[in-house]
N, C-alpha and C. Protein backbone atom coordinates (compact mmCIF):
# COMPACT_ATOMS: atom_id res chain seq x y z
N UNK A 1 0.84 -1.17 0.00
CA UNK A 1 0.00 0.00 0.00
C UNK A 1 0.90 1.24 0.00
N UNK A 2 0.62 2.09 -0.88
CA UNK A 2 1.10 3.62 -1.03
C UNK A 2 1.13 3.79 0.22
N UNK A 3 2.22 4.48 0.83
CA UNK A 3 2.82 5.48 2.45
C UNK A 3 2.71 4.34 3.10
N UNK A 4 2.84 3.22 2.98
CA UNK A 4 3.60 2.02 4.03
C UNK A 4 4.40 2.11 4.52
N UNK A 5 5.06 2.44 5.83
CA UNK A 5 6.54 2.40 6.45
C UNK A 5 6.36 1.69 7.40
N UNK A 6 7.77 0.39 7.39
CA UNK A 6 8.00 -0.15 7.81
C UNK A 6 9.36 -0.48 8.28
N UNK A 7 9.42 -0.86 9.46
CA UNK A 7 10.77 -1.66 10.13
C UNK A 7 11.40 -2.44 9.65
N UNK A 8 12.80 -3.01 9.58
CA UNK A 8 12.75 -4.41 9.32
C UNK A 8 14.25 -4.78 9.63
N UNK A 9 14.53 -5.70 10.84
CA UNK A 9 15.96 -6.57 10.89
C UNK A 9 17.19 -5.33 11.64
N UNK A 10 18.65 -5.54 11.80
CA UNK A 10 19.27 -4.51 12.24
C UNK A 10 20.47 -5.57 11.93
N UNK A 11 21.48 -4.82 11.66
CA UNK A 11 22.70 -5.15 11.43
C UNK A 11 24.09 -4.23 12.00
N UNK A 12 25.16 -5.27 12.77
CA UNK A 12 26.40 -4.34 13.43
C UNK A 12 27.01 -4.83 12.48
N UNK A 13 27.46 -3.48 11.64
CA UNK A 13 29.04 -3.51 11.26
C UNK A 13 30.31 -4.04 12.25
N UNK A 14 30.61 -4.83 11.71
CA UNK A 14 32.02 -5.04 12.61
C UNK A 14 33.69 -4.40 11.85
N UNK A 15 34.65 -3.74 12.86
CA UNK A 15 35.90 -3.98 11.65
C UNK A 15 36.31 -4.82 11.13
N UNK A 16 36.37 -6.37 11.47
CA UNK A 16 36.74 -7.11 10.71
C UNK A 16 36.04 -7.28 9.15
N UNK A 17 34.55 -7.09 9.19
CA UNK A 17 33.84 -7.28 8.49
C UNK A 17 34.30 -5.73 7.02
N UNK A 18 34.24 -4.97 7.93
CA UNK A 18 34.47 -4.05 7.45
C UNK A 18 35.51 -3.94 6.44
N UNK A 19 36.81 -4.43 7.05
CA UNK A 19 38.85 -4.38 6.54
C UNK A 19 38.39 -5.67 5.11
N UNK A 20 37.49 -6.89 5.51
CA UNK A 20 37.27 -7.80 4.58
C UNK A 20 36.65 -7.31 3.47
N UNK A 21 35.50 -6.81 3.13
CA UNK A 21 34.42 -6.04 2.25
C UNK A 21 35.59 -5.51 1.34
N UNK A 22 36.29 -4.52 2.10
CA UNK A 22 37.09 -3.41 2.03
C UNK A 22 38.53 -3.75 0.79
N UNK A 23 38.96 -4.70 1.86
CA UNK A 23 39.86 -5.94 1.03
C UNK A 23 39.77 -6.62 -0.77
N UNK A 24 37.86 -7.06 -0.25
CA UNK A 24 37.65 -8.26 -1.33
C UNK A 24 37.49 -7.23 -2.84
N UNK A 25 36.69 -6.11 -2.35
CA UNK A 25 35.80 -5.14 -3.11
C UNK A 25 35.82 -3.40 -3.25
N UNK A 26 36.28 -3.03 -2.39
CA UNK A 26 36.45 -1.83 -2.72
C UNK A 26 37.75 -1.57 -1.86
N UNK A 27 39.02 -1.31 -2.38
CA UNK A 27 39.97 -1.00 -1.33
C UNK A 27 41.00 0.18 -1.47
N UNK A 28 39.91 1.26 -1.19
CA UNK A 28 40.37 2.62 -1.20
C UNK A 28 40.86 2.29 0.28
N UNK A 29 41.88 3.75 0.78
CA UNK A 29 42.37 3.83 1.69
C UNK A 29 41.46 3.88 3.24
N UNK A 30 40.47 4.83 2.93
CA UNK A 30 39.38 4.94 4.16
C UNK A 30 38.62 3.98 4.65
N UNK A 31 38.67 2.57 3.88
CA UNK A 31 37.74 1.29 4.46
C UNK A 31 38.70 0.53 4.97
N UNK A 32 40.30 0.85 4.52
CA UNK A 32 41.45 -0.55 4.90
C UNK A 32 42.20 0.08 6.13
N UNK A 33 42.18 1.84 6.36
CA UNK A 33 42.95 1.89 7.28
C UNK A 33 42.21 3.03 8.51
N UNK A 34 42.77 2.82 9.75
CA UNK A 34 42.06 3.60 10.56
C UNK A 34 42.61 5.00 10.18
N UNK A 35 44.19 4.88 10.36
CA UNK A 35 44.58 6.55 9.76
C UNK A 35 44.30 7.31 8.72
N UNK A 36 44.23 6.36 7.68
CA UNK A 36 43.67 7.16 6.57
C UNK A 36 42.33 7.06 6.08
N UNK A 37 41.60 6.37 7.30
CA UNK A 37 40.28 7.01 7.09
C UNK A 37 39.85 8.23 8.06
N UNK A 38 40.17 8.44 9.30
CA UNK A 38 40.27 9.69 10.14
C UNK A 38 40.89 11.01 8.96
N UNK A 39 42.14 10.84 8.27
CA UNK A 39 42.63 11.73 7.42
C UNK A 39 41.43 12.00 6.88
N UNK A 40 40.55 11.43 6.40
CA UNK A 40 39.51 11.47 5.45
C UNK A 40 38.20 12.46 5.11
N UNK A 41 37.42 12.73 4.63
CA UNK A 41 36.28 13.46 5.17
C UNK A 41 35.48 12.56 5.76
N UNK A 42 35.35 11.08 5.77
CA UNK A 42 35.11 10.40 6.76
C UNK A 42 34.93 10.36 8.15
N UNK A 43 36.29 10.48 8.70
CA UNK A 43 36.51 10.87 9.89
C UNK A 43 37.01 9.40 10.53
N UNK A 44 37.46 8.40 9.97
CA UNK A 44 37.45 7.43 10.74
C UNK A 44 37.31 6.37 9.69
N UNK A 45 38.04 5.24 10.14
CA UNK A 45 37.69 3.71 9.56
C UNK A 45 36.18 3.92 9.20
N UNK A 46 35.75 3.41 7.77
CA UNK A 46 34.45 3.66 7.18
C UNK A 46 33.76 2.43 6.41
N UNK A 47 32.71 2.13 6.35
CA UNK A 47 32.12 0.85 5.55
C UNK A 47 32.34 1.22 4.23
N UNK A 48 32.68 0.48 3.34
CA UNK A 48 32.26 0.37 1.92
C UNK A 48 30.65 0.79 1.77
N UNK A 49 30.28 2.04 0.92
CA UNK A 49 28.99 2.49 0.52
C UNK A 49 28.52 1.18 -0.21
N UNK A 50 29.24 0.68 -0.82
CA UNK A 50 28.74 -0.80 -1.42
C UNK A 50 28.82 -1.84 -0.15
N UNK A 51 29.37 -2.13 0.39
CA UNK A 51 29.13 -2.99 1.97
C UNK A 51 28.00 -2.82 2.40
N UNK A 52 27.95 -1.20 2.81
CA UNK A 52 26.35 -0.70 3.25
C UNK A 52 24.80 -1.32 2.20
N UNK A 53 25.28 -1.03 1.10
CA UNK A 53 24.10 -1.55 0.14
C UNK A 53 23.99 -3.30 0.06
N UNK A 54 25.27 -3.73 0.25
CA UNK A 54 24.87 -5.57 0.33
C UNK A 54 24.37 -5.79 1.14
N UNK A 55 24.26 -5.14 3.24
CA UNK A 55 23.83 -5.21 3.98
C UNK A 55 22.78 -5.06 3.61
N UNK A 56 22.46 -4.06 2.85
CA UNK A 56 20.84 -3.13 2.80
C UNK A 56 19.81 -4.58 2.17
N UNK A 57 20.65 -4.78 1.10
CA UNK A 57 19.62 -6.05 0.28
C UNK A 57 19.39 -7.49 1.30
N UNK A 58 20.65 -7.63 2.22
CA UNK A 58 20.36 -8.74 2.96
C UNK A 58 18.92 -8.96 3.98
N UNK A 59 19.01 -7.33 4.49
CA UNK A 59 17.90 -7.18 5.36
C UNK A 59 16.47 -6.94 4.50
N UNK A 60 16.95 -6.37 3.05
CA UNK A 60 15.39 -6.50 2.10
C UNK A 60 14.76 -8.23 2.17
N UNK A 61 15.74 -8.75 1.86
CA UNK A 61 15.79 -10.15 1.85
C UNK A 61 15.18 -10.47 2.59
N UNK A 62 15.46 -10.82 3.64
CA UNK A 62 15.41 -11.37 5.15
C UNK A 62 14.22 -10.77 5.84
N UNK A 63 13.76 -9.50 5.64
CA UNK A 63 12.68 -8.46 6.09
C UNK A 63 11.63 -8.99 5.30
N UNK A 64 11.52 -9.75 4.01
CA UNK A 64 10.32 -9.39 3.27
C UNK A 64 10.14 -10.03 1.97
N UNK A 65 11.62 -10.01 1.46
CA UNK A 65 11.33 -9.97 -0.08
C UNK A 65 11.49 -11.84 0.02
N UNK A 66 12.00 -12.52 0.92
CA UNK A 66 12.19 -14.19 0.39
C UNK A 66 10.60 -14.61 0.86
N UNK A 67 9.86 -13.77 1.50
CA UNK A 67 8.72 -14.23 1.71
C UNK A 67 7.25 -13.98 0.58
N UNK A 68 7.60 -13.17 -0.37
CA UNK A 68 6.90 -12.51 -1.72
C UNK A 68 7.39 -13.12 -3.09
N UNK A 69 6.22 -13.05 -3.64
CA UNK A 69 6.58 -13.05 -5.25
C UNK A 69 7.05 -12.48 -6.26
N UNK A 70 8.21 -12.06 -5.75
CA UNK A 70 9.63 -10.91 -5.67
C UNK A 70 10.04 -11.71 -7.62
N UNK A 71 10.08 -11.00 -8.36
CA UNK A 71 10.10 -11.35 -9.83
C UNK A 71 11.50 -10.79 -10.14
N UNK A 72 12.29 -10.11 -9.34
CA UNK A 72 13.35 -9.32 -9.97
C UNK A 72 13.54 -8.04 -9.44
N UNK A 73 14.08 -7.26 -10.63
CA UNK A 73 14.25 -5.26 -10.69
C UNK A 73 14.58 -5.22 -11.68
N UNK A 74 14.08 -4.24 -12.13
CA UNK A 74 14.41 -3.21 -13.33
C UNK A 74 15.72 -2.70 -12.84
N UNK A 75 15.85 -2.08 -11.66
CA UNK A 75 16.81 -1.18 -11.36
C UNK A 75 17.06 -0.26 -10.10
N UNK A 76 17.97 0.39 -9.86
CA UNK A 76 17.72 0.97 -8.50
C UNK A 76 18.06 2.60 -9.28
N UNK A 77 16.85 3.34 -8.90
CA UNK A 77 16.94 4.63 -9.36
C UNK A 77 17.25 5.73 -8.42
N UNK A 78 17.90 5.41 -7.37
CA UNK A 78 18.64 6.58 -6.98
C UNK A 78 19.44 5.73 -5.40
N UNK A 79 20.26 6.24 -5.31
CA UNK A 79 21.26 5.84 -4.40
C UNK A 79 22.16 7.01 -3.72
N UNK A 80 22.13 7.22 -2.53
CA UNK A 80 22.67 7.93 -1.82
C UNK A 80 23.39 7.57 -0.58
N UNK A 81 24.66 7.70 -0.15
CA UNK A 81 25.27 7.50 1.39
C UNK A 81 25.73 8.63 1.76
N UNK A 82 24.63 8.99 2.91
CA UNK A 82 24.59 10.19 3.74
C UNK A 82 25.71 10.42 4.47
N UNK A 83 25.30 8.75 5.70
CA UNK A 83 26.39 9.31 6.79
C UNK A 83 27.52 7.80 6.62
N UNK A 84 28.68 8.15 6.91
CA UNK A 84 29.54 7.26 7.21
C UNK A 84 29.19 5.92 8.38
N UNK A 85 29.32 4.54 7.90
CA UNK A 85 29.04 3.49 8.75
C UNK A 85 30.30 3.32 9.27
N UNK A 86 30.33 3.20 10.70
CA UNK A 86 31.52 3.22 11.31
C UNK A 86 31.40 1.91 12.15
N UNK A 87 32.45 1.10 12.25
CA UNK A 87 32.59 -0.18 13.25
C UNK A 87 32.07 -0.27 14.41
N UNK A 88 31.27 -1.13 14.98
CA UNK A 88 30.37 -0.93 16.03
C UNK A 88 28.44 -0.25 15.99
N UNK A 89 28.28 0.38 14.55
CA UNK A 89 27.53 1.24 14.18
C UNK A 89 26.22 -0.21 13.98
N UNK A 90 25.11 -0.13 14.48
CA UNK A 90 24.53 -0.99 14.15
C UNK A 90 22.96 -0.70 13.38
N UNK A 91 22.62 -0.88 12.08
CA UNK A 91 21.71 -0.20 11.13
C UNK A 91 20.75 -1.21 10.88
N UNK A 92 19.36 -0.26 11.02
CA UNK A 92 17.82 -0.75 10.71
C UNK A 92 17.67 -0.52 9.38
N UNK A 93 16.68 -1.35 8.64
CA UNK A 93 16.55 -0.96 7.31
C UNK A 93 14.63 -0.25 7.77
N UNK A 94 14.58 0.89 7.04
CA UNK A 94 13.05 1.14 7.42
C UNK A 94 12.83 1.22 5.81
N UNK A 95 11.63 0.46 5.52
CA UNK A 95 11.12 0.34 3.95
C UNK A 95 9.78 1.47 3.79
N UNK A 96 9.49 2.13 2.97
CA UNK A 96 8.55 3.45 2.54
C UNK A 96 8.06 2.52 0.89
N UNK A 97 6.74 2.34 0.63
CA UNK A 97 6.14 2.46 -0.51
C UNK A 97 5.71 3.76 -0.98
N UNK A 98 6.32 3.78 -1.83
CA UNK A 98 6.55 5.46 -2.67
C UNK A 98 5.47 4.75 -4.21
N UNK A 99 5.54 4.04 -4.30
CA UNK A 99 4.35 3.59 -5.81
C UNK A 99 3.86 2.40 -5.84
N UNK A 100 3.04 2.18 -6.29
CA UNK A 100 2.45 0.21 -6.95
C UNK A 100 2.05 0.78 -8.16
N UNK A 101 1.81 -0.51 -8.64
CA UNK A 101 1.04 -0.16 -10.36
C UNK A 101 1.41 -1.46 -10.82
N UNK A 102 0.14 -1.86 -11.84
CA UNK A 102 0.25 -3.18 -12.22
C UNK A 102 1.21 -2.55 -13.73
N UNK A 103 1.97 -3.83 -13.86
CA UNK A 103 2.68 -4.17 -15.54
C UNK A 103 1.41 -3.36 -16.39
N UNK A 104 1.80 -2.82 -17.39
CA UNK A 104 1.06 -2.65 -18.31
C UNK A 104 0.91 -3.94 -19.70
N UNK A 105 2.52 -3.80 -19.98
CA UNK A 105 2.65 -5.38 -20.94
C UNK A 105 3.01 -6.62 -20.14
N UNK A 106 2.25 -6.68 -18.58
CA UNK A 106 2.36 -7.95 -18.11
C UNK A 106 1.79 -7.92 -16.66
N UNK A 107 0.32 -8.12 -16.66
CA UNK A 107 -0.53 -8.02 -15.82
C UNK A 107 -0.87 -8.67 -14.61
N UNK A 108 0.18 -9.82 -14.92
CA UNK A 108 0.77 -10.37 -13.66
C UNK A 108 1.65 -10.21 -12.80
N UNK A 109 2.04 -8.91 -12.68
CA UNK A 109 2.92 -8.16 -12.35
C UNK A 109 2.87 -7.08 -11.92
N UNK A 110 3.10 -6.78 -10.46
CA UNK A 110 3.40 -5.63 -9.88
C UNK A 110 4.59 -4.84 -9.91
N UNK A 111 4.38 -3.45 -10.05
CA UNK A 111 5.87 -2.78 -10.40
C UNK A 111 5.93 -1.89 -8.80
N UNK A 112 6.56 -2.28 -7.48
CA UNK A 112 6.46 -1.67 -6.17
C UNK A 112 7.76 -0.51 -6.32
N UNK A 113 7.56 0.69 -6.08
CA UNK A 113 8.57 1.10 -5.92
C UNK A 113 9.13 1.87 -4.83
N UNK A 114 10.20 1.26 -3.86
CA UNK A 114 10.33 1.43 -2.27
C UNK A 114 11.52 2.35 -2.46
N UNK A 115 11.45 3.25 -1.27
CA UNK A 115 12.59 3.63 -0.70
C UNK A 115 13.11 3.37 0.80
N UNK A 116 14.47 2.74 0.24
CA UNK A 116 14.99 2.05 1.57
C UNK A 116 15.71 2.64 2.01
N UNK A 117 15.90 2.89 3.38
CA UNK A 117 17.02 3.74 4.38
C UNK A 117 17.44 2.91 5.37
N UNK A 118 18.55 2.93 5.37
CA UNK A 118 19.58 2.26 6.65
C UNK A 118 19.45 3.30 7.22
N UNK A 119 19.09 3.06 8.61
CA UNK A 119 19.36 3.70 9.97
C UNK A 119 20.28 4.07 10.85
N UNK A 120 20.94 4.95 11.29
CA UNK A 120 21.62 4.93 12.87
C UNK A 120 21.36 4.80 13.70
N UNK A 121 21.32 4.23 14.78
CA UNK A 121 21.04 4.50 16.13
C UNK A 121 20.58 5.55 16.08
N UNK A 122 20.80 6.92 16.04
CA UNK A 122 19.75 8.16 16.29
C UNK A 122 18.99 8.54 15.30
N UNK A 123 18.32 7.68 13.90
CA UNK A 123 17.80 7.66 13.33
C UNK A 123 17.99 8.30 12.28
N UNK A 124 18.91 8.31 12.17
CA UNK A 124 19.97 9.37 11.05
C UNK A 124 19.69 8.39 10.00
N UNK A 125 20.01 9.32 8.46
CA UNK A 125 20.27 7.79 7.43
C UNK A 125 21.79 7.83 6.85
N UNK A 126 22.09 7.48 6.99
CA UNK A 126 23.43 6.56 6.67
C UNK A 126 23.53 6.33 4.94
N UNK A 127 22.23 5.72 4.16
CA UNK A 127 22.06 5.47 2.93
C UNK A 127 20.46 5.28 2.64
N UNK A 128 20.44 5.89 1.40
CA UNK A 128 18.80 6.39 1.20
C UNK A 128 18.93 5.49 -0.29
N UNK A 129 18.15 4.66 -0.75
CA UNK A 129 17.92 3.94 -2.05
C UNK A 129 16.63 3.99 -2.18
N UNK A 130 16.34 4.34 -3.72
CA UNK A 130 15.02 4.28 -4.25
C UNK A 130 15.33 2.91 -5.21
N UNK A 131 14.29 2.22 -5.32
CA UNK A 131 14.15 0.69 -5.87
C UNK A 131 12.90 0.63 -6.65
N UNK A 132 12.79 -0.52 -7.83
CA UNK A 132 11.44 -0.76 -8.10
C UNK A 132 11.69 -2.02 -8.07
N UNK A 133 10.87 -3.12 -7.64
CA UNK A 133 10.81 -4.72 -7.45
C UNK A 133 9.39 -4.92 -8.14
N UNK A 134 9.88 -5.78 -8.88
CA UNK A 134 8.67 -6.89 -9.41
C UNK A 134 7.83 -8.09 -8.58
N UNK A 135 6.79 -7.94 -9.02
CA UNK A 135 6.37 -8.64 -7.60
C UNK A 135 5.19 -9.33 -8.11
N UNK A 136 4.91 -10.47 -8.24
CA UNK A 136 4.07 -10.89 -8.89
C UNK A 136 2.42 -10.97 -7.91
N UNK A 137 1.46 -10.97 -8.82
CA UNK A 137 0.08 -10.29 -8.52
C UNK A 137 -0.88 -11.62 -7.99
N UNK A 138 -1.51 -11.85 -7.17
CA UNK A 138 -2.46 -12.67 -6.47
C UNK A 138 -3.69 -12.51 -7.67
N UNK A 139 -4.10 -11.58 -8.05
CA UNK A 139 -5.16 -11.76 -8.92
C UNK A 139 -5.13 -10.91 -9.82
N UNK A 140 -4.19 -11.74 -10.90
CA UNK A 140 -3.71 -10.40 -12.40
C UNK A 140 -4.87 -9.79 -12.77
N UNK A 141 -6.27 -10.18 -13.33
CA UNK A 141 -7.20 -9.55 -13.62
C UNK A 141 -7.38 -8.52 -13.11
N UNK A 142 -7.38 -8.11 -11.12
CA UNK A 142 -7.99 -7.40 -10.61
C UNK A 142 -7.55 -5.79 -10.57
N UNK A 143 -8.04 -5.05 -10.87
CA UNK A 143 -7.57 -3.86 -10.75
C UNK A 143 -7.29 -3.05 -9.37
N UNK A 144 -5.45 -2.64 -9.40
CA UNK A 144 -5.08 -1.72 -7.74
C UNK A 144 -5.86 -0.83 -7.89
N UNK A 145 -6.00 -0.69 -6.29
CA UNK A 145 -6.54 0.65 -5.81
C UNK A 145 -6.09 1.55 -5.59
């Protein structure tokens, strides 16, 4: 339903987790080292913005989407990392329905389109993603409301 917000799951960054991500996948200086992420505009040892977003999908996952008739994505149409995830930092995913609408060339098909925010502890966002998920329809005939 349009203006749905919801909770879902929480996740601690750890440094190890962090130096690994950092390691496997993105290994600029500010995710591998404490000094030169403090040097940083960071301010400190920092998550991979992509770390943050694999977290983000784990808890989509896990929150919602392995329990739906989740068809895919088109795509993620906007992506933002606000605040720096720092080791110890532990993040909520809160989900917002921003659209529905059935497929036009495929009526078995819902086109949902959420915006997801990782949380801080003081409710800060950390990373803001707009998404559209496919989602398949309980009764293609029937027309949303």
């Amino acid at each position: 339903m349009v203006g749905e917000v919801k909770t879902f799951g929480s996740y601690e960054f750890t440094r190890e987790e962090i130096l690994a991500f950092a390691r496997e996948f993105d290994p600029q200086p500010m995710h591998l080292d404490e000094a030169a992420g403090a040097a940083s505009l960071l301010g400190g040892l920092a998550a991979s913005g992509w770390h943050t977003c694999a977290v983000m999908m784990r808890l989509v996952c896990e929150g919602f989407l392995e329990r739906s008739a989740g068809m895919g994505s088109p795509g993620v149409t906007e992506n933002k990392w606000k605040a720096p995830v720092f080791p110890g930092d532990v993040l909520t995913l809160r989900r917002t329905v921003l659209e529905s609408r059935t497929s036009k060339s495929r009526p078995e098909m819902g086109l949902v389109t959420f915006r997801f925010e990782m949380l801080k502890p003081d409710r800060s966002v950390a990373l803001d993603a707009v998404c559209v998920i496919m989602i398949g329809r309980r009764n293609p005939g029937a027309r949303l409301a």
